[in-house]
C-alpha atoms as a PDB file:
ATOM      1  CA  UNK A   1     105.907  22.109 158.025  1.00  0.00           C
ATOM      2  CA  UNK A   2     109.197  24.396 157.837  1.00  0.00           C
ATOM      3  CA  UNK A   3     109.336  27.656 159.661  1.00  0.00           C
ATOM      4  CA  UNK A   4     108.691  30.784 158.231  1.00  0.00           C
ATOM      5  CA  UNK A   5     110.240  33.192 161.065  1.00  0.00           C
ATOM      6  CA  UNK A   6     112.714  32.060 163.067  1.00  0.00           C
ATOM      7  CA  UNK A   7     114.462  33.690 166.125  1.00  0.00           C
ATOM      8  CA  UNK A   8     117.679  32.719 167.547  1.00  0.00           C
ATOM      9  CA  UNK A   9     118.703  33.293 171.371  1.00  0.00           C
ATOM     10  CA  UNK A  10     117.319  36.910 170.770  1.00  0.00           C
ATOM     11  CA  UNK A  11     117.951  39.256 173.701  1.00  0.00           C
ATOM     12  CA  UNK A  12     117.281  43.392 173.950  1.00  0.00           C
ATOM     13  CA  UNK A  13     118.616  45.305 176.586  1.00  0.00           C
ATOM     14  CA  UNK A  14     118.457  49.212 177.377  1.00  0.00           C
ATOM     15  CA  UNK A  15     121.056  49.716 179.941  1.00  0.00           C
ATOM     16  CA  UNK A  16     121.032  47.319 182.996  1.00  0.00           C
ATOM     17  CA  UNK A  17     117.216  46.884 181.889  1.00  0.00           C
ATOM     18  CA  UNK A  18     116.743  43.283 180.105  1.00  0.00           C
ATOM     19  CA  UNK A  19     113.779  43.675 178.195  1.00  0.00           C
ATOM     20  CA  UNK A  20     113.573  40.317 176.140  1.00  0.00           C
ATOM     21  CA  UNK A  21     116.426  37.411 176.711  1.00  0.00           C
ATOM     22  CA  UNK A  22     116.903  33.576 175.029  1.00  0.00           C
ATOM     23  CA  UNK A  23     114.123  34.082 173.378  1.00  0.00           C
ATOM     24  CA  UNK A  24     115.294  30.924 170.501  1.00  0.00           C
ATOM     25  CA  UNK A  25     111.602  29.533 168.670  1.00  0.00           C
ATOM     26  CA  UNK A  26     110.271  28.594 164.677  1.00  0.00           C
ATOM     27  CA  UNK A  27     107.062  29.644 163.613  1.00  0.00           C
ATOM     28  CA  UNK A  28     106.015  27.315 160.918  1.00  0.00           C
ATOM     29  CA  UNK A  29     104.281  28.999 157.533  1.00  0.00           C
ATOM     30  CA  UNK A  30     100.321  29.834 158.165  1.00  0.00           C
ATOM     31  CA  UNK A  31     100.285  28.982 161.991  1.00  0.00           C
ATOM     32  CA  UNK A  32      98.196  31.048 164.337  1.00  0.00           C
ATOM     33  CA  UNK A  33     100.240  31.890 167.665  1.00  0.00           C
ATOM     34  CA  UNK A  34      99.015  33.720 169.969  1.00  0.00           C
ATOM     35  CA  UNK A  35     100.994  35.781 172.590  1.00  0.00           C
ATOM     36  CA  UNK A  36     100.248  36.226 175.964  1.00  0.00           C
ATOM     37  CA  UNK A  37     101.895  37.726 179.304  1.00  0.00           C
ATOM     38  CA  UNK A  38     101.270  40.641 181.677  1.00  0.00           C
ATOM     39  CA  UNK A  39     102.209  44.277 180.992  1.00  0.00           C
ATOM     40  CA  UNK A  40     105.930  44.437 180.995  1.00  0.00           C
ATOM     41  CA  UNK A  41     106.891  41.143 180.199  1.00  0.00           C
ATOM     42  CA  UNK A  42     108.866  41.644 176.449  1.00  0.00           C
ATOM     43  CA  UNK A  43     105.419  40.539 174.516  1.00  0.00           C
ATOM     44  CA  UNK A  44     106.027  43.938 172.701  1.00  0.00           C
ATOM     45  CA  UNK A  45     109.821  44.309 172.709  1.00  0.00           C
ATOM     46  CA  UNK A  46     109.596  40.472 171.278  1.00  0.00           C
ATOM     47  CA  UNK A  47     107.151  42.138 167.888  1.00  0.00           C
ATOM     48  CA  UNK A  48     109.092  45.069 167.821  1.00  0.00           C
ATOM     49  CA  UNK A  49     112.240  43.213 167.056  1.00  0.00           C
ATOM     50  CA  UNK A  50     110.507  40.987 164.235  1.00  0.00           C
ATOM     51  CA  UNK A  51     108.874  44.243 162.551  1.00  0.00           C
ATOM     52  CA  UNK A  52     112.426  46.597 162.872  1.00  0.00           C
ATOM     53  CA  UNK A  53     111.202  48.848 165.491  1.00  0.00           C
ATOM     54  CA  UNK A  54     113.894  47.785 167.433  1.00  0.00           C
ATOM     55  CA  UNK A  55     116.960  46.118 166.967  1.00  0.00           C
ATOM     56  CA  UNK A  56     117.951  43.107 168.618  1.00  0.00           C
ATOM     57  CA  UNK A  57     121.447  43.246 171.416  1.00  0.00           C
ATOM     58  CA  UNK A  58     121.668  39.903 170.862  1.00  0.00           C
ATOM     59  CA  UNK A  59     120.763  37.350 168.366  1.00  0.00           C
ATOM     60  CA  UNK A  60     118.949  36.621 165.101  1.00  0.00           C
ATOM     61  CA  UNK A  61     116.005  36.995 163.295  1.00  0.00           C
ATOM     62  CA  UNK A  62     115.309  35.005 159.861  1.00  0.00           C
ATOM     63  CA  UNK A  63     112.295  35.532 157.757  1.00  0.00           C
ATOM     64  CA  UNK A  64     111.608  32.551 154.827  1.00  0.00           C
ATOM     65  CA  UNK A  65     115.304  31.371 155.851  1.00  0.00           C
ATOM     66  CA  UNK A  66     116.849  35.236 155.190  1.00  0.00           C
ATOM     67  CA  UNK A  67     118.737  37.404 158.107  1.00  0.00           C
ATOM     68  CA  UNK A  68     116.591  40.159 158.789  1.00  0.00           C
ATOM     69  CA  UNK A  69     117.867  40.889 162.048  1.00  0.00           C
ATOM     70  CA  UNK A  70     118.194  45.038 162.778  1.00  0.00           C
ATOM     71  CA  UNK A  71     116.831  45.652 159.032  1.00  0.00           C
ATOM     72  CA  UNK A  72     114.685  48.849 158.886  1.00  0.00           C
ATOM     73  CA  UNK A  73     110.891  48.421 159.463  1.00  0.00           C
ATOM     74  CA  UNK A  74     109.871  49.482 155.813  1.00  0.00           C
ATOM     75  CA  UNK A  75     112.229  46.955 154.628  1.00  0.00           C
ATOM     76  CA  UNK A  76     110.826  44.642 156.787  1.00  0.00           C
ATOM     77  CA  UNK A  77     107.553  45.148 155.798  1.00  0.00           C
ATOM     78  CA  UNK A  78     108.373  45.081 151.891  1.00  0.00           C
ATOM     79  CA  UNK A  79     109.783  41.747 152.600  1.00  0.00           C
ATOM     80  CA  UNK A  80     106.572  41.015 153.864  1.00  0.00           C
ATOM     81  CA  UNK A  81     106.187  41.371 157.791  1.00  0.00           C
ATOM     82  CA  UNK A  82     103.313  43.294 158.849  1.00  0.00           C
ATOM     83  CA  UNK A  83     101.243  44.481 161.559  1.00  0.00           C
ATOM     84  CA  UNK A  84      98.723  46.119 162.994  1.00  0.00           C
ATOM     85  CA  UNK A  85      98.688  48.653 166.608  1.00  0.00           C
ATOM     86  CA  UNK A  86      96.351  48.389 169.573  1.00  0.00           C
ATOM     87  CA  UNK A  87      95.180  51.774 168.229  1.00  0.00           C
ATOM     88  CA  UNK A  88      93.816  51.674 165.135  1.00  0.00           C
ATOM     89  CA  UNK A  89      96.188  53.328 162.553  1.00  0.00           C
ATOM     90  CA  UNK A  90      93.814  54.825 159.573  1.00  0.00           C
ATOM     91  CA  UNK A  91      93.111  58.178 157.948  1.00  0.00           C
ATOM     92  CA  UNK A  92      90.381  59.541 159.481  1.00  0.00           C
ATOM     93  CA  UNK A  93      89.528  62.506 156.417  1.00  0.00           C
ATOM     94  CA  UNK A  94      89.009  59.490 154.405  1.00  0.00           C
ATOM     95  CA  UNK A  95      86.639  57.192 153.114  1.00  0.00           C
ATOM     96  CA  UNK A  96      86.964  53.093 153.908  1.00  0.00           C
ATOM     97  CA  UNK A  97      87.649  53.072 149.968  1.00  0.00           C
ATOM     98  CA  UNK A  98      90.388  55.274 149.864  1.00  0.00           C
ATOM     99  CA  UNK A  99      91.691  54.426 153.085  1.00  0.00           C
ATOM    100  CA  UNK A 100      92.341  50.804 151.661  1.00  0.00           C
ATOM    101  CA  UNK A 101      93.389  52.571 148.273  1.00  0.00           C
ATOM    102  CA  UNK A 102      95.987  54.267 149.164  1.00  0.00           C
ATOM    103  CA  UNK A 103      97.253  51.521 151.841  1.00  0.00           C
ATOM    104  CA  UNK A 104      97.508  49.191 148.786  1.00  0.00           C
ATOM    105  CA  UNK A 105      99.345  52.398 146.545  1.00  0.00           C
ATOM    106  CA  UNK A 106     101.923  52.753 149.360  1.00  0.00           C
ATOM    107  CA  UNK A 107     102.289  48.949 149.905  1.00  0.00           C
ATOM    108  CA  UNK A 108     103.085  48.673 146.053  1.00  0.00           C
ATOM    109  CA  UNK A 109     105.667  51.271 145.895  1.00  0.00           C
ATOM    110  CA  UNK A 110     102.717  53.611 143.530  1.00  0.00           C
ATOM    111  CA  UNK A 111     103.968  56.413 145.998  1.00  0.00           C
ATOM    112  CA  UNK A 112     106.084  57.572 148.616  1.00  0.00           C
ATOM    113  CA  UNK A 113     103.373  60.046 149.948  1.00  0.00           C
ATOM    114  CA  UNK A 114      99.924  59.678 150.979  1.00  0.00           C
ATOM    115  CA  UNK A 115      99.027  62.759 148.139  1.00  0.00           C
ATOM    116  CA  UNK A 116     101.060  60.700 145.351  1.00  0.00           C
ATOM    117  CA  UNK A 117      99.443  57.978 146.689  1.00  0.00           C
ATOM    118  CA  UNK A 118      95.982  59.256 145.769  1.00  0.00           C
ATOM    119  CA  UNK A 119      96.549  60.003 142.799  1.00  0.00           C
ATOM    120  CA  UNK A 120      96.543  56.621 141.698  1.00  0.00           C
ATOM    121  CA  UNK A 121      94.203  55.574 144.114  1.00  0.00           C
ATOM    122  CA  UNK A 122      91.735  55.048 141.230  1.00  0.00           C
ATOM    123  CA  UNK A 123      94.272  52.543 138.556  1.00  0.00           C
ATOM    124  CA  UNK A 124      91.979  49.833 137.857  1.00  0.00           C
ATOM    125  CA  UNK A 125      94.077  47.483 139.291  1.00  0.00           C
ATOM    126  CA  UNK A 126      94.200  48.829 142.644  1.00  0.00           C
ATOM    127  CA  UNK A 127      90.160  49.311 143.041  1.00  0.00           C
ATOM    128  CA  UNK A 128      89.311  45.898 141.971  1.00  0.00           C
ATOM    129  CA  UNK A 129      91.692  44.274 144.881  1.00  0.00           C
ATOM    130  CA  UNK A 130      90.831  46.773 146.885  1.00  0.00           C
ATOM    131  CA  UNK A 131      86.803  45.961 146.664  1.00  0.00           C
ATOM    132  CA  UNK A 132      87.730  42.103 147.158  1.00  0.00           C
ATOM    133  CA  UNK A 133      89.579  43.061 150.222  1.00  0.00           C
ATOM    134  CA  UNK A 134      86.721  45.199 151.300  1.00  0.00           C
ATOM    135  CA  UNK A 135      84.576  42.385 150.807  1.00  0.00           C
ATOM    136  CA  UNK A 136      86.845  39.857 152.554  1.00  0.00           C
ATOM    137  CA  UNK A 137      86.518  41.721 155.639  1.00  0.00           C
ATOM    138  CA  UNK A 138      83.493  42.440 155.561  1.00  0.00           C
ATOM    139  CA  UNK A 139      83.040  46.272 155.715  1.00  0.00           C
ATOM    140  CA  UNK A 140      81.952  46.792 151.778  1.00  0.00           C
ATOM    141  CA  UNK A 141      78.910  48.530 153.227  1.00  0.00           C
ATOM    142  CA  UNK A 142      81.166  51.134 154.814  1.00  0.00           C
ATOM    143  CA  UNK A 143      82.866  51.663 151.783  1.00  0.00           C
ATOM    144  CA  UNK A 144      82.365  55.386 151.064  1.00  0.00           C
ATOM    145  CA  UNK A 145      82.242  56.363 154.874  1.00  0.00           C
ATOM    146  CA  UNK A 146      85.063  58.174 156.864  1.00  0.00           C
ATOM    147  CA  UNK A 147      86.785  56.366 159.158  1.00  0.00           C
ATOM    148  CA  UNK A 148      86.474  59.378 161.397  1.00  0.00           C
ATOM    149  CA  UNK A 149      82.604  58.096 161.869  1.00  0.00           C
ATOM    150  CA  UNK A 150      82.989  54.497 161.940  1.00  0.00           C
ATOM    151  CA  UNK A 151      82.209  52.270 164.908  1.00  0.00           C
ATOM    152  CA  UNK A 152      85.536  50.971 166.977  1.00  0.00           C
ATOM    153  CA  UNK A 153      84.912  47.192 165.324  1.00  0.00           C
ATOM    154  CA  UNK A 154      85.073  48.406 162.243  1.00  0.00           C
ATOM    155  CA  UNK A 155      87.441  50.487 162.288  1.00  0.00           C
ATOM    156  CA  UNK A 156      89.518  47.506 163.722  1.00  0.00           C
ATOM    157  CA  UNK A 157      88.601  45.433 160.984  1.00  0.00           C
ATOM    158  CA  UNK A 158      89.621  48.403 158.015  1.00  0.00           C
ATOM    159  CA  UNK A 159      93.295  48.977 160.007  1.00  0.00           C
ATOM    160  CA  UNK A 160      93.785  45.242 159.982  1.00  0.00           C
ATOM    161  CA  UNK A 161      92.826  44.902 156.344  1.00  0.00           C
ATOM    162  CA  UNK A 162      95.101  47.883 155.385  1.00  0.00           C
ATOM    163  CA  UNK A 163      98.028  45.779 156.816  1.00  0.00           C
ATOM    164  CA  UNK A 164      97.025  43.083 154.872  1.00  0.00           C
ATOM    165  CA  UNK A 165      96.882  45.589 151.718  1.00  0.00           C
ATOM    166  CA  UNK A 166     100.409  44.793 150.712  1.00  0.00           C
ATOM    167  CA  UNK A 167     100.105  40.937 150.973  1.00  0.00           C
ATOM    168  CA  UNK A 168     102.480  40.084 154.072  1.00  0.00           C
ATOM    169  CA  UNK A 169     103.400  36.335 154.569  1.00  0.00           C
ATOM    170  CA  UNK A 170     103.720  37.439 158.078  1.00  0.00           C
ATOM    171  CA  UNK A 171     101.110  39.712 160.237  1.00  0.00           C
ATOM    172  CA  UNK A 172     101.624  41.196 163.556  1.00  0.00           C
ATOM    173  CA  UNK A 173      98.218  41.866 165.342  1.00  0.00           C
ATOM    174  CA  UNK A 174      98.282  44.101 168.761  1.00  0.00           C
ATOM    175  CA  UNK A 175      95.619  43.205 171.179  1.00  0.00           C
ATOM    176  CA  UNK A 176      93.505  42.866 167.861  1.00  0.00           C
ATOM    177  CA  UNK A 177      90.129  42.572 170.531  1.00  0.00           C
ATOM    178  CA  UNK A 178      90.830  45.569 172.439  1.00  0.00           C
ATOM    179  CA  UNK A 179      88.390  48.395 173.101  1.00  0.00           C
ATOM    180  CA  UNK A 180      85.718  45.943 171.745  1.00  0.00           C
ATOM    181  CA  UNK A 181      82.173  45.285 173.070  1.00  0.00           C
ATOM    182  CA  UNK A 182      82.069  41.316 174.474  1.00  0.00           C
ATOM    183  CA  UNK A 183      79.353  41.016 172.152  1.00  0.00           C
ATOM    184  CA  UNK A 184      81.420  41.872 169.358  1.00  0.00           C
ATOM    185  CA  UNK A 185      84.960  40.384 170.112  1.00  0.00           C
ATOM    186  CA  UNK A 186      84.324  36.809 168.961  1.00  0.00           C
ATOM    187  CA  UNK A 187      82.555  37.949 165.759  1.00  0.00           C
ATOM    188  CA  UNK A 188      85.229  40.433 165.033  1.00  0.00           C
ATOM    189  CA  UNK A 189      87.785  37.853 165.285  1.00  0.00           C
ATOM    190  CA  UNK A 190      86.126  35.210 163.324  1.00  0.00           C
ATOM    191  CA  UNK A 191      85.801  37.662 160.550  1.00  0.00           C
ATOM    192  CA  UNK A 192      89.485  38.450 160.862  1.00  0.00           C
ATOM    193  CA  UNK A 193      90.768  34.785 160.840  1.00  0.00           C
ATOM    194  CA  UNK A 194      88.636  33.791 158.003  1.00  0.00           C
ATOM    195  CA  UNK A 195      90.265  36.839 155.916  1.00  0.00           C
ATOM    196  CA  UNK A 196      93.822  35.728 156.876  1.00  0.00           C
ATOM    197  CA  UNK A 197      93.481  32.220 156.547  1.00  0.00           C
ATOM    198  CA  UNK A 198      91.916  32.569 152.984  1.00  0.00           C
ATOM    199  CA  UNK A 199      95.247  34.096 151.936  1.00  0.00           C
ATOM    200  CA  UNK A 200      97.300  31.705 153.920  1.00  0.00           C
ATOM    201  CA  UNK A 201      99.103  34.110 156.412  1.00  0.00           C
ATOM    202  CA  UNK A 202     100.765  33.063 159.193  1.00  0.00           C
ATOM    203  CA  UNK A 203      99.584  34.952 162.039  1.00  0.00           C
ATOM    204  CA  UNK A 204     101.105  35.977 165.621  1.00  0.00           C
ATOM    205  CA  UNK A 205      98.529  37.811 167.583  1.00  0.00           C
ATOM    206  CA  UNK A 206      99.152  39.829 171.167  1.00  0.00           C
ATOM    207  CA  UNK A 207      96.152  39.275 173.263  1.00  0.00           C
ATOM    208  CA  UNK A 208      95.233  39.688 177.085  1.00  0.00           C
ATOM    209  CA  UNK A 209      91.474  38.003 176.491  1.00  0.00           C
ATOM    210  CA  UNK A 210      92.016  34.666 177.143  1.00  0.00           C
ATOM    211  CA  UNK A 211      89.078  33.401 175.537  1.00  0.00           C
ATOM    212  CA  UNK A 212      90.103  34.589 172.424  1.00  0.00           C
ATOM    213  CA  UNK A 213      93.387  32.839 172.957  1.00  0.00           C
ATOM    214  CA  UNK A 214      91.569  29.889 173.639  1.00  0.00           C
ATOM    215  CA  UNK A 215      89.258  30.183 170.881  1.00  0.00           C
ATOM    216  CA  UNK A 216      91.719  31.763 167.976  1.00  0.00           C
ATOM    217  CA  UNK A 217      95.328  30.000 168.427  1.00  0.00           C
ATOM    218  CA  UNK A 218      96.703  26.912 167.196  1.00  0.00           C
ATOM    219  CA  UNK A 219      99.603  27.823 169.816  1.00  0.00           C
ATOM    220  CA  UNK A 220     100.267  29.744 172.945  1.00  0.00           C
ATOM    221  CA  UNK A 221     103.881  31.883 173.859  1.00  0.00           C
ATOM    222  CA  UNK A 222     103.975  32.686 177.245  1.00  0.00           C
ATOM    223  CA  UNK A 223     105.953  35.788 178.143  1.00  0.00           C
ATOM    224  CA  UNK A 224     106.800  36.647 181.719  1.00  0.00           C
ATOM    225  CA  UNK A 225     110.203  38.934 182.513  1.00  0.00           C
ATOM    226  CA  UNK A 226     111.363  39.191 178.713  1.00  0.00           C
ATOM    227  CA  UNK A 227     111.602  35.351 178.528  1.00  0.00           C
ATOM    228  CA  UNK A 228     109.186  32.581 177.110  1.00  0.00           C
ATOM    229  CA  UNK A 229     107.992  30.583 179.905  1.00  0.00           C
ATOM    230  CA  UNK A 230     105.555  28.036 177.702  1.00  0.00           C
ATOM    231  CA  UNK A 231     105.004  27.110 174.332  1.00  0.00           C
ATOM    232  CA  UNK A 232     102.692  24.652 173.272  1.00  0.00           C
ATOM    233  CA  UNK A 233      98.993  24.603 172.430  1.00  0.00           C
ATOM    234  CA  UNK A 234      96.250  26.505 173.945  1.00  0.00           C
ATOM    235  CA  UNK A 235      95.868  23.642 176.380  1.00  0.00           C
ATOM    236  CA  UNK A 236      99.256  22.773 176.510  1.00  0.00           C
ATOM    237  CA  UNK A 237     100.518  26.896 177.508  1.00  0.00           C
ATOM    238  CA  UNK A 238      97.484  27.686 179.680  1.00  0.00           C
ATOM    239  CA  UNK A 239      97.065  24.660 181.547  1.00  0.00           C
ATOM    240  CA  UNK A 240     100.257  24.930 183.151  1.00  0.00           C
ATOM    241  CA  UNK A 241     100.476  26.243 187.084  1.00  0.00           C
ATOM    242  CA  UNK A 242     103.403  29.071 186.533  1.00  0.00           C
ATOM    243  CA  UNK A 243     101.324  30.321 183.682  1.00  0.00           C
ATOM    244  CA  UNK A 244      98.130  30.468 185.664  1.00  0.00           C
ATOM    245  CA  UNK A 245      99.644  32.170 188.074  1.00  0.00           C
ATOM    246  CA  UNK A 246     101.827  34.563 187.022  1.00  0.00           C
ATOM    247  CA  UNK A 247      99.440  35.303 184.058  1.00  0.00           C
ATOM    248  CA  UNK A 248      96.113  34.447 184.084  1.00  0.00           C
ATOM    249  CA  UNK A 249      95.576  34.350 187.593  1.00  0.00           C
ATOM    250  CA  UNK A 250      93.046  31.319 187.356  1.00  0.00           C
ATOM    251  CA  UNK A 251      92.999  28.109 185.971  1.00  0.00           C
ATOM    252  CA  UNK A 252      90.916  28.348 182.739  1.00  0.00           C
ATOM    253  CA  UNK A 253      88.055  25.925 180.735  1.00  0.00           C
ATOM    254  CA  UNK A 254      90.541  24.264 178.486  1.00  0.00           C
ATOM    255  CA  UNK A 255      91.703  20.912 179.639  1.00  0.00           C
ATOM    256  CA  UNK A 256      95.847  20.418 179.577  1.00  0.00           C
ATOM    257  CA  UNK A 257      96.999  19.139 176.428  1.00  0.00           C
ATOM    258  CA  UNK A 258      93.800  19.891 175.024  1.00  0.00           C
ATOM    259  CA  UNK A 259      94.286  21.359 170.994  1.00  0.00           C
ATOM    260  CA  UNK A 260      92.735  24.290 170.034  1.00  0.00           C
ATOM    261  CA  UNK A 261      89.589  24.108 167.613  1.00  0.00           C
ATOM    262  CA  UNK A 262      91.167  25.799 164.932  1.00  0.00           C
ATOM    263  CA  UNK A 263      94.664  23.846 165.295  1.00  0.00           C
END
């Protein structure tokens, strides 16, 4: 399977602070990686490179074999790189509906403001994607509720469709699991990978839940002081000691070697 994303002996620095160093790996088109490593340890300097946020000291970046390295985020994301934040990034005056409208307006270039946006909001074209999306993730029956009122898991669920609004090859997920319930974490996340995997997105995915690593990856990076320190399958990344203990702190369920369920 040929790589989508590529990085190349990437490195950031600010000052005599390395952030992220030799970081050299291929993500191959529609795997599901997920991204693990205590706070501080270039899991986030690593995405922020890939989505323009930050460029690069050293190294390269290629996206569907083009050099995107140091590119501007929007351009980035036109390309079609996405992502999501920890914190769900919505518009809390609106509805779900137009929420997702105006996410796919923007994402199509309809307008270059949120008002403009709206305005064509209601095209034809736009609301019948946007109810399929709607329906894909499965909040349809929050469809004409604010976002200002809607519970944290589905609120999760409406900022990860909007990334998905302007059909990325490529999404970015931030701690997709966090500030939800235990009871609703797995569900959440089986709702999201269904919805990405019917439109054949690859998917990286920063996550300190373990089970959900377990669970949701076909393969494990290991971050610890900017660098990778394993890649491999879930069994493969968190069976090994230096991961357990300089990030998870125990040894977990999965067997070494061991492939995930959804590999």
């Amino acid at each position: 399977m040929s790589a989508i994303l590529s990085v190349s002996g990437l490195e950031k620095t600010f000052g005599s602070v390395v952030a992220a160093r030799d970081i050299s790996l291929d993500i191959p088109a529609q795997q599901t990686v997920g991204v693990i490593g205590a706070n501080g340890a270039g899991k986030t300097t690593f995405v922020n490179m890939i989505t323009g946020h930050l460029t690069p000291t050293k190294g390269s970046i290629h996206f569907e074999g083009k050099d995107i390295t140091g590119l501007p985020s929007r351009d980035i994301t036109q390309m079609g790189i996405s992502r999501s934040f920890q914190v769900a990034q919505v518009f809390p005056s609106l509805s779900v509906f137009d929420n997702m409208c105006a996410a796919t307006a923007i994402a199509r270039g309809d307008g270059r403001f949120i008002s403009a946006a709206l305005r064509s909001v209601h095209a034809p074209e736009i609301a019948a994607d946007v109810n399929v999306a709607i329906e894909l993730f499965q909040i349809a029956a929050y469809r004409d509720t604010l976002a200002s009122t809607l519970p944290q898991g589905i609120r999760k669920l409406l900022d990860i469709a909007m990334a998905v609004a302007g059909a990325p090859r490529v999404l970015l997920l931030d701690e997709p699991t966090s500030g939800i319930s235990i009871e609703e974490k797995f569900q959440l996340m089986d709702v999201v990978m269904s919805a990405l995997k019917a439109r054949n997105i690859t998917v990286l995915f920063v996550e300190h839940d373990m089970e959900i690593v377990e669970r949701f990856a076909d393969r494990v990076l290991a971050f610890y002081d900017g660098t990778v320190i394993a890649d491999g399958t879930p069994g493969e990344t968190l069976g090994q000691a230096r991961v357990q203990e300089l990030i998870t702190g125990a040894k977990l369920k999965l067997p070494h070697g061991e492939a995930s369920p959804h590999a």
